[in-house]
N, C-alpha and C. Protein backbone atom coordinates (compact mmCIF):
# COMPACT_ATOMS: atom_id res chain seq x y z
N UNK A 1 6.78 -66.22 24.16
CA UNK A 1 7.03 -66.91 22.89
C UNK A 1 8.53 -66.94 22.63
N UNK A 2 9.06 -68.43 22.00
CA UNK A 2 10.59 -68.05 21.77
C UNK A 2 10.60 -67.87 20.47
N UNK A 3 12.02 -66.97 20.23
CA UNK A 3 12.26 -66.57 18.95
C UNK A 3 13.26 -67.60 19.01
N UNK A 4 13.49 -68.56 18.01
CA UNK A 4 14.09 -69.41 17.27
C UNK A 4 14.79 -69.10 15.59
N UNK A 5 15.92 -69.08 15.11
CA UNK A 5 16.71 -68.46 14.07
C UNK A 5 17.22 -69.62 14.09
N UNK A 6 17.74 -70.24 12.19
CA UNK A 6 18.12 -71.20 11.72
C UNK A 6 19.04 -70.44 10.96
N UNK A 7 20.66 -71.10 11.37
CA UNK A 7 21.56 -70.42 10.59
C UNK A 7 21.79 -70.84 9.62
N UNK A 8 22.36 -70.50 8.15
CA UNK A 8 22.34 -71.24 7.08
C UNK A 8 22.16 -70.41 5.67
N UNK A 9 22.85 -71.40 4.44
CA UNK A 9 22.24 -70.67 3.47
C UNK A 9 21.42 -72.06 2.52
N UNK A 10 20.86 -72.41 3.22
CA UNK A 10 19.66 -72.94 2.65
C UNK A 10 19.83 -74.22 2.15
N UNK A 11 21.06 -74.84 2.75
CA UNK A 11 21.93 -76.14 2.52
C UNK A 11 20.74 -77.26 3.37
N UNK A 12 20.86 -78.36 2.42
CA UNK A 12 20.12 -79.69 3.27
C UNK A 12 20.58 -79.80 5.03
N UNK A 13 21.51 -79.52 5.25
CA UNK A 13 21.46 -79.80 6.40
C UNK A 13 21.18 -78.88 7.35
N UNK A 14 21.01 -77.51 6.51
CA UNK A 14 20.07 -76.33 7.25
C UNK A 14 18.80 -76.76 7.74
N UNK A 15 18.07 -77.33 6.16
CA UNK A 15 16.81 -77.42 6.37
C UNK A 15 16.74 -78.71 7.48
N UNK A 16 17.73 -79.60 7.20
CA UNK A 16 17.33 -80.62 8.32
C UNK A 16 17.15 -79.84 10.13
N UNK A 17 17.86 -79.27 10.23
CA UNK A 17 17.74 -78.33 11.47
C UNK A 17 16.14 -77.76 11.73
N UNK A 18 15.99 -77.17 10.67
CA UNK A 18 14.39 -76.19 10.71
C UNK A 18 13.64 -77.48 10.76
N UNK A 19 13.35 -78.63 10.03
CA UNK A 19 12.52 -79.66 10.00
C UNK A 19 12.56 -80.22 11.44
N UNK A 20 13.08 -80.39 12.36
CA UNK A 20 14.14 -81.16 13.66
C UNK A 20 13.00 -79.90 14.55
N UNK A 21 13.42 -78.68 14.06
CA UNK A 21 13.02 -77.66 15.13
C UNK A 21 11.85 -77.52 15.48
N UNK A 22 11.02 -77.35 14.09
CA UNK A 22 9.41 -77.35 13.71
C UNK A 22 9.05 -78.56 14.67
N UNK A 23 9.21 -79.43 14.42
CA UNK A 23 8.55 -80.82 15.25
C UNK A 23 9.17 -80.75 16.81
N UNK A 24 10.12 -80.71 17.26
CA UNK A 24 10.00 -80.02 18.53
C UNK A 24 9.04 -79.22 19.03
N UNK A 25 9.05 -78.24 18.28
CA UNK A 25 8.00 -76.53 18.93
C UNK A 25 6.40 -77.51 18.87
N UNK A 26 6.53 -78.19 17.75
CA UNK A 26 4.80 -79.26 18.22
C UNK A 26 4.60 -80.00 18.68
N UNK A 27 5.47 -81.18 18.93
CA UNK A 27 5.29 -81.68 20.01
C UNK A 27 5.28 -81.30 21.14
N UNK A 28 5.99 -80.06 21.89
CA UNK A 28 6.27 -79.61 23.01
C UNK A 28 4.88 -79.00 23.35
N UNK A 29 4.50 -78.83 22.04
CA UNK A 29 3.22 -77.39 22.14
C UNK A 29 3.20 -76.43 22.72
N UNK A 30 4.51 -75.78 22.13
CA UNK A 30 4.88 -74.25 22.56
C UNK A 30 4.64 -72.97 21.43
N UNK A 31 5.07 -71.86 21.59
CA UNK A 31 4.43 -70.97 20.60
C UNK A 31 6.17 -70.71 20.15
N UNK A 32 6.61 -70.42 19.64
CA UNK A 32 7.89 -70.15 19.15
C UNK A 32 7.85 -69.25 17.55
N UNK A 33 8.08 -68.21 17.09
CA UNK A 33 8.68 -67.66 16.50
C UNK A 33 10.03 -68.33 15.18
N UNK A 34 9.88 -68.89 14.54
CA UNK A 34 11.16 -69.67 13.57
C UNK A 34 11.41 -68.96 12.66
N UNK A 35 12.55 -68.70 12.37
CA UNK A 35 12.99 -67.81 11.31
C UNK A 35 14.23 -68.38 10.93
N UNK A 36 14.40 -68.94 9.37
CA UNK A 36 15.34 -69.09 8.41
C UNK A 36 16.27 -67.35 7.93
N UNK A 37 17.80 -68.00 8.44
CA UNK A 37 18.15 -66.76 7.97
C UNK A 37 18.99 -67.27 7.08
N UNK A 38 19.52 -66.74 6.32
CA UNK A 38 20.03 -67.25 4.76
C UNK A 38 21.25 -66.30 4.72
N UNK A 39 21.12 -65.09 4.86
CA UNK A 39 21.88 -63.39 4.75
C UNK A 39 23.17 -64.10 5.13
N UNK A 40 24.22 -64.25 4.54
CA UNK A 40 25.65 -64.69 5.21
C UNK A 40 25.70 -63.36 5.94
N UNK A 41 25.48 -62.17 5.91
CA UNK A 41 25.90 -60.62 6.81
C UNK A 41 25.72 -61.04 7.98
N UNK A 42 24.25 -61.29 7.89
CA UNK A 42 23.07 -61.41 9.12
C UNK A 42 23.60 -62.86 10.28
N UNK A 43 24.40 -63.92 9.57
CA UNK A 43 24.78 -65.22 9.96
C UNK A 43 25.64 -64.88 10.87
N UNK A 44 26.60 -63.70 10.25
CA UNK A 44 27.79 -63.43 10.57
C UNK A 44 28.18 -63.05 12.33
N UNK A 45 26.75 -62.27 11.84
CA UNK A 45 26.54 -61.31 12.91
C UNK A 45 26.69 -62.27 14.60
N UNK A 46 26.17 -63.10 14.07
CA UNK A 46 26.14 -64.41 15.38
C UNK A 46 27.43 -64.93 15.61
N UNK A 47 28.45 -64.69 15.05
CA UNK A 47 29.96 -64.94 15.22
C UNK A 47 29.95 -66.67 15.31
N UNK A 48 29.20 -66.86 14.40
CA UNK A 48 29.64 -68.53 14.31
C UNK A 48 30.44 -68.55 12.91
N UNK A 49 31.18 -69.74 13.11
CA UNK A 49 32.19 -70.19 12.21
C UNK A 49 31.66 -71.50 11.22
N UNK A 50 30.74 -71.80 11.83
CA UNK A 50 30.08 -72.78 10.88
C UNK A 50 28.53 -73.48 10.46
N UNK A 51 27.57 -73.58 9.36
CA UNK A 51 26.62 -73.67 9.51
C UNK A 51 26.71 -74.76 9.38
N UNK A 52 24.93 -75.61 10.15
CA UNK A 52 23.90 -75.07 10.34
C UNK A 52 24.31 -74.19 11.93
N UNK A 53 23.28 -73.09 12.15
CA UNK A 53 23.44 -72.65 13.47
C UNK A 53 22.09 -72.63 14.02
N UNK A 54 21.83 -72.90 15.09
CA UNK A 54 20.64 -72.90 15.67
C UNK A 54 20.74 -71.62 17.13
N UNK A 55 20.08 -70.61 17.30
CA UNK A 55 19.65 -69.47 17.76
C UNK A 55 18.20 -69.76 18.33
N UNK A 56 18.44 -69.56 20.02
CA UNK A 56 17.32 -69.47 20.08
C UNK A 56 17.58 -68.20 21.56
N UNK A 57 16.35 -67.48 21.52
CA UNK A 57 16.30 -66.07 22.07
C UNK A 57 17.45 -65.37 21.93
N UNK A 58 18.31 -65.46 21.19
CA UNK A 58 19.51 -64.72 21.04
C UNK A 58 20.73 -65.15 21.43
N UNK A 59 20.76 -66.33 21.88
CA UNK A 59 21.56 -67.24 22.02
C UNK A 59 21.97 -67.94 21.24
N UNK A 60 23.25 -68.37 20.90
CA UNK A 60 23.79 -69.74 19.75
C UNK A 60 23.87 -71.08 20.69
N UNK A 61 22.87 -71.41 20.42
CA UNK A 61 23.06 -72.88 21.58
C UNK A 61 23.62 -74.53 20.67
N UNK A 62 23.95 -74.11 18.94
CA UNK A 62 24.85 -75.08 18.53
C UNK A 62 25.65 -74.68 16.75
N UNK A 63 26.24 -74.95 16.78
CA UNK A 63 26.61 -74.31 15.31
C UNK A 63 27.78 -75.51 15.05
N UNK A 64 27.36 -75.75 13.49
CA UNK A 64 28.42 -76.63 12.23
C UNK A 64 27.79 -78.34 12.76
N UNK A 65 26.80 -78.14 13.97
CA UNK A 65 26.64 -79.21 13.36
C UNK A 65 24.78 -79.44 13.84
N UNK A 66 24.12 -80.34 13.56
CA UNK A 66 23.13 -81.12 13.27
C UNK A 66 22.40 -81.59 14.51
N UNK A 67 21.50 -80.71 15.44
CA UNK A 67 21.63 -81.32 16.62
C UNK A 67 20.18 -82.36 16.81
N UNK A 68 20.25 -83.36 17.12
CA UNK A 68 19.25 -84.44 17.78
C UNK A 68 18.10 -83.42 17.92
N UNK A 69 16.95 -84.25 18.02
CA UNK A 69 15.44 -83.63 18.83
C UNK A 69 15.35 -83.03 19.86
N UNK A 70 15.92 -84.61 20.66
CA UNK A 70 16.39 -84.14 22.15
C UNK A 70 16.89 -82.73 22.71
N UNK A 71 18.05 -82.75 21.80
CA UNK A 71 19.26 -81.99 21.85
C UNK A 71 18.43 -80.35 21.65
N UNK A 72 17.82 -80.79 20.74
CA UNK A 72 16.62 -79.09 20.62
C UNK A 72 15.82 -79.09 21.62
N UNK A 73 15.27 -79.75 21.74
CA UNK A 73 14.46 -79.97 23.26
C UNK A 73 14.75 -79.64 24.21
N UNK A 74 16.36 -79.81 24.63
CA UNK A 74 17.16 -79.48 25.68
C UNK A 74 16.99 -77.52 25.64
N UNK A 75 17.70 -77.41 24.68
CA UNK A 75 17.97 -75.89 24.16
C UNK A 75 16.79 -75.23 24.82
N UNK A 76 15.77 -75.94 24.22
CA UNK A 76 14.04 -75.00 24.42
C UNK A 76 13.76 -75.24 25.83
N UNK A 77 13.84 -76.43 26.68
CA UNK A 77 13.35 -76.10 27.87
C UNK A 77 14.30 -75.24 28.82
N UNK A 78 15.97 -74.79 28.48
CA UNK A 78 16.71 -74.60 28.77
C UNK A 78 16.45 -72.95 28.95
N UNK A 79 15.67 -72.24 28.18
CA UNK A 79 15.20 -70.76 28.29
C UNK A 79 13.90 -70.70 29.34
N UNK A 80 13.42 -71.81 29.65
CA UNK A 80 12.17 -71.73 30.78
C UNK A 80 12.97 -71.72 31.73
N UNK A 81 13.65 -71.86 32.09
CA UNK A 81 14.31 -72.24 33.49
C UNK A 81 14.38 -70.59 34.13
């Protein structure tokens, strides 16, 4: 299962990320783990400089900006490999 983390404090273009992500993980029909983190501490911790951030298995695979379907798609099949 992937763990997936949405960086952010709860700004529209956070949620556009989590909305983007959700429909990925179902169309793909994978099991994934999503978690909104909000905590600027907890954000921090990921040493990004800008939200939205997208985290997936512990990885920052995009931050400050807004990534395509695709572009999540990429990310997610990118941990099967």
């Amino acid at each position: 299962m992937l763990d997936i983390k949405i960086l952010g404090p709860g700004c529209p273009r956070c949620q556009e990320v989590a909305k983007r992500t959700k429909e990925v993980v179902e169309e793909m029909k994978i099991e994934a783990n999503i978690e909104k983190i909000t905590d600027l501490k907890k954000i921090m911790e990921y040493k990004i400089l800008s939200t939205p951030g997208l985290v997936i298995n512990g990885k920052v695979k995009i931050s400050g900006k807004i990534p395509t379907k695709s572009q999540i798609k990429e990310f997610i099949e990118e941990e099967f490999k």
